[in-house]
PDB file of N, CA and C in Angstrom:
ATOM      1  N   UNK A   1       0.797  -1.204   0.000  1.00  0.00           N
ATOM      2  CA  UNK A   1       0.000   0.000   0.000  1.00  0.00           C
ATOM      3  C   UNK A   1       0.842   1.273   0.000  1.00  0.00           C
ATOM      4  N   UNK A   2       1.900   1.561   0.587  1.00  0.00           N
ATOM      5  CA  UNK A   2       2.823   2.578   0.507  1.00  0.00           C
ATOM      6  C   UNK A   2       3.123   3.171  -0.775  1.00  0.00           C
ATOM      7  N   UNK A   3       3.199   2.100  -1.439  1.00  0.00           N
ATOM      8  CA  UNK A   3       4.127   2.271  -2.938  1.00  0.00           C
ATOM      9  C   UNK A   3       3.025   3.419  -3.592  1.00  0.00           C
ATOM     10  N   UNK A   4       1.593   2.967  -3.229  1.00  0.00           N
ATOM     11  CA  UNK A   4       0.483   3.303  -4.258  1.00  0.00           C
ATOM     12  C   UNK A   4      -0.008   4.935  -3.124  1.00  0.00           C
ATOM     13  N   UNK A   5       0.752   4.868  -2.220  1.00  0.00           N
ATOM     14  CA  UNK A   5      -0.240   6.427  -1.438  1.00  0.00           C
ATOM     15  C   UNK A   5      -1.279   6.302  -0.955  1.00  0.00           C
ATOM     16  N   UNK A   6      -1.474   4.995  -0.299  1.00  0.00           N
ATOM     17  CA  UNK A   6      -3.253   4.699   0.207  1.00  0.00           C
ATOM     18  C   UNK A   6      -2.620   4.234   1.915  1.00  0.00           C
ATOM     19  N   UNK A   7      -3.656   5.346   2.223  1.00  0.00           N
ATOM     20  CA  UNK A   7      -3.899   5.714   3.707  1.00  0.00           C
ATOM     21  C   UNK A   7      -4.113   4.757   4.258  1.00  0.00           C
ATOM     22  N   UNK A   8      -3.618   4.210   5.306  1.00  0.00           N
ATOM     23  CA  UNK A   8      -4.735   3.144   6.040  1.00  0.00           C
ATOM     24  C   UNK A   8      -4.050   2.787   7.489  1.00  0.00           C
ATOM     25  N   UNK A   9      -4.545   2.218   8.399  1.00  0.00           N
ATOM     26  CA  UNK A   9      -4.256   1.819   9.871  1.00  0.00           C
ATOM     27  C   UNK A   9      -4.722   0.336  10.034  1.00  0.00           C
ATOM     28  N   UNK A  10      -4.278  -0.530  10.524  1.00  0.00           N
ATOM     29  CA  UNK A  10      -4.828  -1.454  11.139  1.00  0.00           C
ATOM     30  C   UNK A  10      -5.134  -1.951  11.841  1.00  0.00           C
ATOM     31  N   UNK A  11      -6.365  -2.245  12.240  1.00  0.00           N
ATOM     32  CA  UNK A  11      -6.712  -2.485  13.192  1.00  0.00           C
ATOM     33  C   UNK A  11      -7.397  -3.901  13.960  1.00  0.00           C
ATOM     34  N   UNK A  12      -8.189  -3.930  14.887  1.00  0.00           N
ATOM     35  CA  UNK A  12      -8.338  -5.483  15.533  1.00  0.00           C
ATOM     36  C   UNK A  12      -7.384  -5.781  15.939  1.00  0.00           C
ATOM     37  N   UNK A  13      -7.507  -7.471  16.248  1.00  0.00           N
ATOM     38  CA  UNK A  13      -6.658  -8.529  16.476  1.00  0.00           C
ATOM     39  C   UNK A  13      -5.367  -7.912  16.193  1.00  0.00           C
ATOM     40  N   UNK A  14      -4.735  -7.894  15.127  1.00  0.00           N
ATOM     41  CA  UNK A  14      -3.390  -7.825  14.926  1.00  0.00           C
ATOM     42  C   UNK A  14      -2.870  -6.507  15.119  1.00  0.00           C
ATOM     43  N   UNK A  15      -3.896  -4.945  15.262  1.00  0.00           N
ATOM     44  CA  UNK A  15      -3.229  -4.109  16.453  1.00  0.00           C
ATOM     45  C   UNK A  15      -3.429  -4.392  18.218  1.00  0.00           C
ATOM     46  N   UNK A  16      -4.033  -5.417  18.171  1.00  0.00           N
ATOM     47  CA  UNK A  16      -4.175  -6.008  19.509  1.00  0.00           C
ATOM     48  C   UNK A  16      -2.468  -6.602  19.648  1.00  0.00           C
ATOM     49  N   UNK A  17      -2.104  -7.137  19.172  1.00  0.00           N
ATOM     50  CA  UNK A  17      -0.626  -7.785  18.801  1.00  0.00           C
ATOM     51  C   UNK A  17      -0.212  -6.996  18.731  1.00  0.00           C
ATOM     52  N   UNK A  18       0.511  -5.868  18.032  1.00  0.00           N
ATOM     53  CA  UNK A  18       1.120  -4.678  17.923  1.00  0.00           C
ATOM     54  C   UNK A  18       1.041  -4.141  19.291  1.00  0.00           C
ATOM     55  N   UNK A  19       0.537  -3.896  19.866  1.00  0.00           N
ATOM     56  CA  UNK A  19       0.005  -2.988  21.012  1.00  0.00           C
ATOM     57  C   UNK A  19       1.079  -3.837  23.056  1.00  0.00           C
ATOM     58  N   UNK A  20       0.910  -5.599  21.948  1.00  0.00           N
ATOM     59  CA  UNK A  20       2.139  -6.207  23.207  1.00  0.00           C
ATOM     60  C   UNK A  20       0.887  -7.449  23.471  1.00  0.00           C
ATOM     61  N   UNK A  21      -0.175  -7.545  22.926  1.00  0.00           N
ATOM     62  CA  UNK A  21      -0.629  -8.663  23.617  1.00  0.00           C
ATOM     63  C   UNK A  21      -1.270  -9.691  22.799  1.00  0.00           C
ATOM     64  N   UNK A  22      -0.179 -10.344  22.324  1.00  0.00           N
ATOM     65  CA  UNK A  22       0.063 -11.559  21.645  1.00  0.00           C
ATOM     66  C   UNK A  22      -1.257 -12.673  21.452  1.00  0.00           C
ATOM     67  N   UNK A  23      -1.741 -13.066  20.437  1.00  0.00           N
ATOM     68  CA  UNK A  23      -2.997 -13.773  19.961  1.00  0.00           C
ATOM     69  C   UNK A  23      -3.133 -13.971  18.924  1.00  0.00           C
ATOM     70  N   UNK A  24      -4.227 -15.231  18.770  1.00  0.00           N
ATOM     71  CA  UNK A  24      -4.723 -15.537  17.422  1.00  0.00           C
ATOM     72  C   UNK A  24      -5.606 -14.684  16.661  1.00  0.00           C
ATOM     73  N   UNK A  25      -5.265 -13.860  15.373  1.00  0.00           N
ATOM     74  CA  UNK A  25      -6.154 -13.711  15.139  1.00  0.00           C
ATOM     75  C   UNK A  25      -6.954 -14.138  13.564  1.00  0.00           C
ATOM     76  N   UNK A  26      -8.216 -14.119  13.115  1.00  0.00           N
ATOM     77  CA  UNK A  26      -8.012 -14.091  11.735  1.00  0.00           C
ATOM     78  C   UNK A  26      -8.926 -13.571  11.153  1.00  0.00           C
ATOM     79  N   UNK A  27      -9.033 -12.275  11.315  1.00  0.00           N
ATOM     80  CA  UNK A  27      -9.634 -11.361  10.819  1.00  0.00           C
ATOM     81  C   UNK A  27      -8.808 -10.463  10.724  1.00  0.00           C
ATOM     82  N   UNK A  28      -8.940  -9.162   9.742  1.00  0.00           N
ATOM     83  CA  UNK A  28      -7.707  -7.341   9.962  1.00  0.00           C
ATOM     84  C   UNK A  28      -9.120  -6.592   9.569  1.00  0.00           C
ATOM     85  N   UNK A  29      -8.958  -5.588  10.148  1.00  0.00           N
ATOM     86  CA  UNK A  29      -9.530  -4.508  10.203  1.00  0.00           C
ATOM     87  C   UNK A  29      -8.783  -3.435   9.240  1.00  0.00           C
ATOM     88  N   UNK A  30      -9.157  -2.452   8.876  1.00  0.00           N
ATOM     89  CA  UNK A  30      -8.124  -1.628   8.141  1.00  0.00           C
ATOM     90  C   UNK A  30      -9.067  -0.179   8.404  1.00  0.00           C
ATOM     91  N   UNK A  31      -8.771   0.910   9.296  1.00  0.00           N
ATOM     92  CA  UNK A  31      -9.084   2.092   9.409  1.00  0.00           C
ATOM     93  C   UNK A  31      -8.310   3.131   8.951  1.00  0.00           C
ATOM     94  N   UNK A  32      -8.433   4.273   9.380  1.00  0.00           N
ATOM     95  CA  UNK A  32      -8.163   5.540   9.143  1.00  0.00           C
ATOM     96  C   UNK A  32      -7.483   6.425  10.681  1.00  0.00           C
ATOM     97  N   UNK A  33      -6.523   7.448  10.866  1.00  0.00           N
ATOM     98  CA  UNK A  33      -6.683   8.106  11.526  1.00  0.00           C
ATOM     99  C   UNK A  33      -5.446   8.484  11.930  1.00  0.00           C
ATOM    100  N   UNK A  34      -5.614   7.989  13.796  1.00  0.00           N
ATOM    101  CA  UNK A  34      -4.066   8.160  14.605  1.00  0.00           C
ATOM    102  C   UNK A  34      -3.305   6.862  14.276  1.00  0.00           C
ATOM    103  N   UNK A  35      -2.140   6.972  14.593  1.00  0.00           N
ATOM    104  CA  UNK A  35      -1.195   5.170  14.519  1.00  0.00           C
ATOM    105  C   UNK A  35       0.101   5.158  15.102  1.00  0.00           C
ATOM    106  N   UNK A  36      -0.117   3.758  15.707  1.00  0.00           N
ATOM    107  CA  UNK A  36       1.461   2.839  16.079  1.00  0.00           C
ATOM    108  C   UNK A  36       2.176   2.642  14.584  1.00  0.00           C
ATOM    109  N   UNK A  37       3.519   3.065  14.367  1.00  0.00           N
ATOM    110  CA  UNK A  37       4.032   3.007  13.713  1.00  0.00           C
ATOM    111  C   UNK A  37       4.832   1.807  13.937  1.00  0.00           C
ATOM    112  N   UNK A  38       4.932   0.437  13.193  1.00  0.00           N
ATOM    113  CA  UNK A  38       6.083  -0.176  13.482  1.00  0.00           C
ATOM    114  C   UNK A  38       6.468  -0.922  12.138  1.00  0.00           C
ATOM    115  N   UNK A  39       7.904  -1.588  12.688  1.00  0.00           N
ATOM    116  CA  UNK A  39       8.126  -2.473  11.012  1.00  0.00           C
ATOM    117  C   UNK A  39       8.076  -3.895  11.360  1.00  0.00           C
ATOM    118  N   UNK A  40       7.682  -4.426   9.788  1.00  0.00           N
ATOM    119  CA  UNK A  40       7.774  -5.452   9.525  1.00  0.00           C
ATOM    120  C   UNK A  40       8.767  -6.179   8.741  1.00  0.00           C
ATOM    121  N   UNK A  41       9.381  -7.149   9.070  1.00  0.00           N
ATOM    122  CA  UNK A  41      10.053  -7.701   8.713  1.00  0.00           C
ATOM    123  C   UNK A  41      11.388  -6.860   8.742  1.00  0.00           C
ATOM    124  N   UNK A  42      11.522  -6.170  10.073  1.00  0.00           N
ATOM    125  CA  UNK A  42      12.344  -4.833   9.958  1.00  0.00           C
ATOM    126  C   UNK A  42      12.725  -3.795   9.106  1.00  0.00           C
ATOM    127  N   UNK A  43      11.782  -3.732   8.006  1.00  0.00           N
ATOM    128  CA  UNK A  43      11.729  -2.599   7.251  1.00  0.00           C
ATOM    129  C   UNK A  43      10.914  -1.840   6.562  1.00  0.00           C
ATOM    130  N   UNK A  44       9.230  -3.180   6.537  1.00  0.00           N
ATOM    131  CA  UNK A  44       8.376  -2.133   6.192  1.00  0.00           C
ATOM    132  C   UNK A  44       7.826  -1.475   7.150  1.00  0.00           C
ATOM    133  N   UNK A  45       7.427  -0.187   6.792  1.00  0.00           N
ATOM    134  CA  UNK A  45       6.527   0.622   8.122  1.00  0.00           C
ATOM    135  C   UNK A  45       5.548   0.277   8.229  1.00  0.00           C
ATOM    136  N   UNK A  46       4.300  -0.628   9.020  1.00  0.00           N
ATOM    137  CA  UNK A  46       2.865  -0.729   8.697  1.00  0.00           C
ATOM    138  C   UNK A  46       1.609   0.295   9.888  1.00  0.00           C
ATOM    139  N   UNK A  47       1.256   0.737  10.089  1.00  0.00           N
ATOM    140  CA  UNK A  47       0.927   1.894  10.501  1.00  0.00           C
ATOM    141  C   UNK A  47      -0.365   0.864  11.719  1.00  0.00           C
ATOM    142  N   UNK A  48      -0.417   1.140  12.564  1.00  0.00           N
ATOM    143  CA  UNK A  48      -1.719   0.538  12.887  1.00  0.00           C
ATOM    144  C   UNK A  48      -2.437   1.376  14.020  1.00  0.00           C
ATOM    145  N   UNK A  49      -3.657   1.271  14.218  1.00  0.00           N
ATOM    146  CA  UNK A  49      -4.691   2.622  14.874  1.00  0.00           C
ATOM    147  C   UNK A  49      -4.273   2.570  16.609  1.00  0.00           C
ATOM    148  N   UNK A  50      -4.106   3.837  17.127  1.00  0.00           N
ATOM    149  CA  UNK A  50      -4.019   3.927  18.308  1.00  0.00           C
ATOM    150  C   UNK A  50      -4.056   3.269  19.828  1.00  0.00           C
ATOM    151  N   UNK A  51      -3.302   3.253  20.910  1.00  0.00           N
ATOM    152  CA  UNK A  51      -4.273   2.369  21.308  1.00  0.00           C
ATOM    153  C   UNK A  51      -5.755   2.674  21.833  1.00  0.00           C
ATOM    154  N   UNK A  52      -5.825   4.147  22.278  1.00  0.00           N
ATOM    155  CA  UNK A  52      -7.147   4.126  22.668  1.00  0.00           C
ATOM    156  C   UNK A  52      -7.999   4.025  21.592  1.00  0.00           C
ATOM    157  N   UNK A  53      -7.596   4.597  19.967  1.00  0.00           N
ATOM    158  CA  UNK A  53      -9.022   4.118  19.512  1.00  0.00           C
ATOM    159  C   UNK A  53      -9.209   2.836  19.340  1.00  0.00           C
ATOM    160  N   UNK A  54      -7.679   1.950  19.794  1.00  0.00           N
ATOM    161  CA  UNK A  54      -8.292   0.326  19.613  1.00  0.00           C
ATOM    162  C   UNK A  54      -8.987   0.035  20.381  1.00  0.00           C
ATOM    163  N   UNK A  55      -8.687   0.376  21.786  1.00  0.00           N
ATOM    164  CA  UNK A  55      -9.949   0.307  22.850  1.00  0.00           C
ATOM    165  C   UNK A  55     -11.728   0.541  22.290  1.00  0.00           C
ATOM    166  N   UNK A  56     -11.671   2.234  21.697  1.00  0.00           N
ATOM    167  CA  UNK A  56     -12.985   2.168  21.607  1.00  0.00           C
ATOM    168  C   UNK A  56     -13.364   1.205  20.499  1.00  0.00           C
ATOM    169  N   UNK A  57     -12.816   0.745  19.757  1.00  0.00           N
ATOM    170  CA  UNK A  57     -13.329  -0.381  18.503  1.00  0.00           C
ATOM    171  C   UNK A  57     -13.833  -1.182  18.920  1.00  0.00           C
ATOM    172  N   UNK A  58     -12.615  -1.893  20.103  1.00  0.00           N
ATOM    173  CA  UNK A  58     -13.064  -2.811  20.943  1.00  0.00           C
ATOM    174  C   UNK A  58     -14.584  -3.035  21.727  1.00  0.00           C
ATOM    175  N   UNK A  59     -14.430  -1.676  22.236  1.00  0.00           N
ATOM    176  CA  UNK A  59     -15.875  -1.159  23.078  1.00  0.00           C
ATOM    177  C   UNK A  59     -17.525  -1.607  22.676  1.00  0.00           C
ATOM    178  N   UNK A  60     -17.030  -0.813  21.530  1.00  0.00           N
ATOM    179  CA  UNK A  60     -18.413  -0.895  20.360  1.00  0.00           C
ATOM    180  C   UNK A  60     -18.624  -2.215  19.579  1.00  0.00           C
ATOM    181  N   UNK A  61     -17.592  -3.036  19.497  1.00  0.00           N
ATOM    182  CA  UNK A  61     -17.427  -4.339  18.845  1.00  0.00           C
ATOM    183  C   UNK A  61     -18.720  -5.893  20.226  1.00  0.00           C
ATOM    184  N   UNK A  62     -17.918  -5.239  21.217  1.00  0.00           N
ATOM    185  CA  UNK A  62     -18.392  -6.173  22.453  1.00  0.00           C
ATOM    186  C   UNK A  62     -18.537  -7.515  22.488  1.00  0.00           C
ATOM    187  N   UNK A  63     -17.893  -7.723  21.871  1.00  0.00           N
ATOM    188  CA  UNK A  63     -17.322  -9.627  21.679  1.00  0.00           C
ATOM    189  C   UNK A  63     -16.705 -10.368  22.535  1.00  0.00           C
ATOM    190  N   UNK A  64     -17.131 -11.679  23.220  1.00  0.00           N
ATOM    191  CA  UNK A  64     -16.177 -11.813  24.038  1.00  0.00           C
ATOM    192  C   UNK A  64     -15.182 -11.498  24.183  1.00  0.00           C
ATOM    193  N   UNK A  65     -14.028 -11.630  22.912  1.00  0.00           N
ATOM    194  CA  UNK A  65     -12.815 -11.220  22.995  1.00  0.00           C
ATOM    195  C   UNK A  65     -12.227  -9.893  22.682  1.00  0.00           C
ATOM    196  N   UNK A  66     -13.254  -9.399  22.235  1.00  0.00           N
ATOM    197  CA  UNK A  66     -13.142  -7.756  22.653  1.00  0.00           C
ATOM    198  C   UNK A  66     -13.065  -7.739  24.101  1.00  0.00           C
ATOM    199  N   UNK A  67     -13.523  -8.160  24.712  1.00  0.00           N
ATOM    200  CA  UNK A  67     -14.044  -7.213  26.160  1.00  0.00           C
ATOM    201  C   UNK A  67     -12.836  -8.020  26.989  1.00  0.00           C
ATOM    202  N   UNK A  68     -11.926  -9.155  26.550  1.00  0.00           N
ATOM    203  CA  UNK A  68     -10.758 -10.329  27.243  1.00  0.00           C
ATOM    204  C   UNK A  68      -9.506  -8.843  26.859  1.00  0.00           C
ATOM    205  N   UNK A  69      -9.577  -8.270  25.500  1.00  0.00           N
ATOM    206  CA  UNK A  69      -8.682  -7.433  24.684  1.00  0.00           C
ATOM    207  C   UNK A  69      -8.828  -6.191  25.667  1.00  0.00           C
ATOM    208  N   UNK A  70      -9.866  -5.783  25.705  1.00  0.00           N
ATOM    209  CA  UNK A  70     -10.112  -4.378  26.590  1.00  0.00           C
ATOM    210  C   UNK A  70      -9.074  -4.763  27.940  1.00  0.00           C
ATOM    211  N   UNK A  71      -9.251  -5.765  28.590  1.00  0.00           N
ATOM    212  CA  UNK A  71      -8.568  -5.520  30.022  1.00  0.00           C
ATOM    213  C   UNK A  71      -7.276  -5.099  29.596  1.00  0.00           C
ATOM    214  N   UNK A  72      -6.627  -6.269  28.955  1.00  0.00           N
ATOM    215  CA  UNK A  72      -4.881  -5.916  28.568  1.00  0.00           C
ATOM    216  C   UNK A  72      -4.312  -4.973  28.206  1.00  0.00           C
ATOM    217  N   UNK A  73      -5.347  -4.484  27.122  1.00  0.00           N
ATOM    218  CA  UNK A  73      -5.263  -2.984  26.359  1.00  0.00           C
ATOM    219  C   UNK A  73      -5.165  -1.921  27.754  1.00  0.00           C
ATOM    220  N   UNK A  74      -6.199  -2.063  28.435  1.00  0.00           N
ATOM    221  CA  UNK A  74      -6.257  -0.455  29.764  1.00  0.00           C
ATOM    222  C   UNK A  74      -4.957  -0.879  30.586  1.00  0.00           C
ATOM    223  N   UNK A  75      -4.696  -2.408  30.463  1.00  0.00           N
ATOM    224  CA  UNK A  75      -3.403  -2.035  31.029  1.00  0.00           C
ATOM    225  C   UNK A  75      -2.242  -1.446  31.101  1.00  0.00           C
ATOM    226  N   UNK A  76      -1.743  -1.373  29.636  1.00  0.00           N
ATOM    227  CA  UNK A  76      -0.861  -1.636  28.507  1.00  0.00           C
ATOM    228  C   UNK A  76      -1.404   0.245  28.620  1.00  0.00           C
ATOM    229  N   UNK A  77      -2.403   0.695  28.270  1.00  0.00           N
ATOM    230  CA  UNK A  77      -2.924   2.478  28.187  1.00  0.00           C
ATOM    231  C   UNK A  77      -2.142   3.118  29.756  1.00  0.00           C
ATOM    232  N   UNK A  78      -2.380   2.222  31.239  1.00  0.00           N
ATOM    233  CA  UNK A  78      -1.915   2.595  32.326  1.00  0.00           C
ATOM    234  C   UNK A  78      -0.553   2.522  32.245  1.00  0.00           C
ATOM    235  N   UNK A  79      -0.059   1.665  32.007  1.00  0.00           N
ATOM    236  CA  UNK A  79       1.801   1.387  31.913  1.00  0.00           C
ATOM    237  C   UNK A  79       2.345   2.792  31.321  1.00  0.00           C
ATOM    238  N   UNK A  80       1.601   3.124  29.806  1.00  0.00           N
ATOM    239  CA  UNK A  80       2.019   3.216  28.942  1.00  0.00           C
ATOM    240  C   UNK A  80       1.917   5.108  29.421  1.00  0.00           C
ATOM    241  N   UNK A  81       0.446   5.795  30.247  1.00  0.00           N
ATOM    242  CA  UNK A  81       0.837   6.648  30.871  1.00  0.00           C
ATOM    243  C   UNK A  81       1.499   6.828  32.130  1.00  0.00           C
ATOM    244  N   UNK A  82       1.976   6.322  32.962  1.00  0.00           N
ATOM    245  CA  UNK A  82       2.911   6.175  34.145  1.00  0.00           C
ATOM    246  C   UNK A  82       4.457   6.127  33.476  1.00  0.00           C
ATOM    247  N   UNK A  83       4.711   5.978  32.248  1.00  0.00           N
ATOM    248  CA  UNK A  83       6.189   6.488  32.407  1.00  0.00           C
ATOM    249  C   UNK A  83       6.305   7.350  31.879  1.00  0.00           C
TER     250      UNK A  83
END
């Protein structure tokens, strides 16, 4: 997507992973907005959505494993403001 100039974030499951808390997933989400910047395969950049708006995705989603994702996530949001 870089090559071509198309915007995008990712999100769900695999910014659930990005974010530090490791899982299956097999679904991607693909949004718009704020983002964790990280690389893949140590060199591509893949952009993926915030963590709080992963939280609210999460929120509004209300899936079991949304709401298993929410705890780790507010943790990971507390850590992440305390230093």
């Amino acid at each position: 997507m870089p090559a071509v100039e198309v915007r995008y974030l990712v999100a769900g499951g695999l910014a659930v992973n990005a974010h530090g808390y490791l899982r299956f997933t097999k679904d991607i989400e693909v949004e718009y907005e704020q983002a964790l910047i990280k690389p893949l395969y140590g060199h591509i950049q893949v952009r993926f959505v915030s963590l709080a708006i992963l939280i609210r995705m999460k929120e509004v989603s209300d899936r079991p494993q949304d709401r298993a994702d929410i705890q780790y996530l507010r943790m990971r949001q507390m850590d992440d403001e305390s230093e």
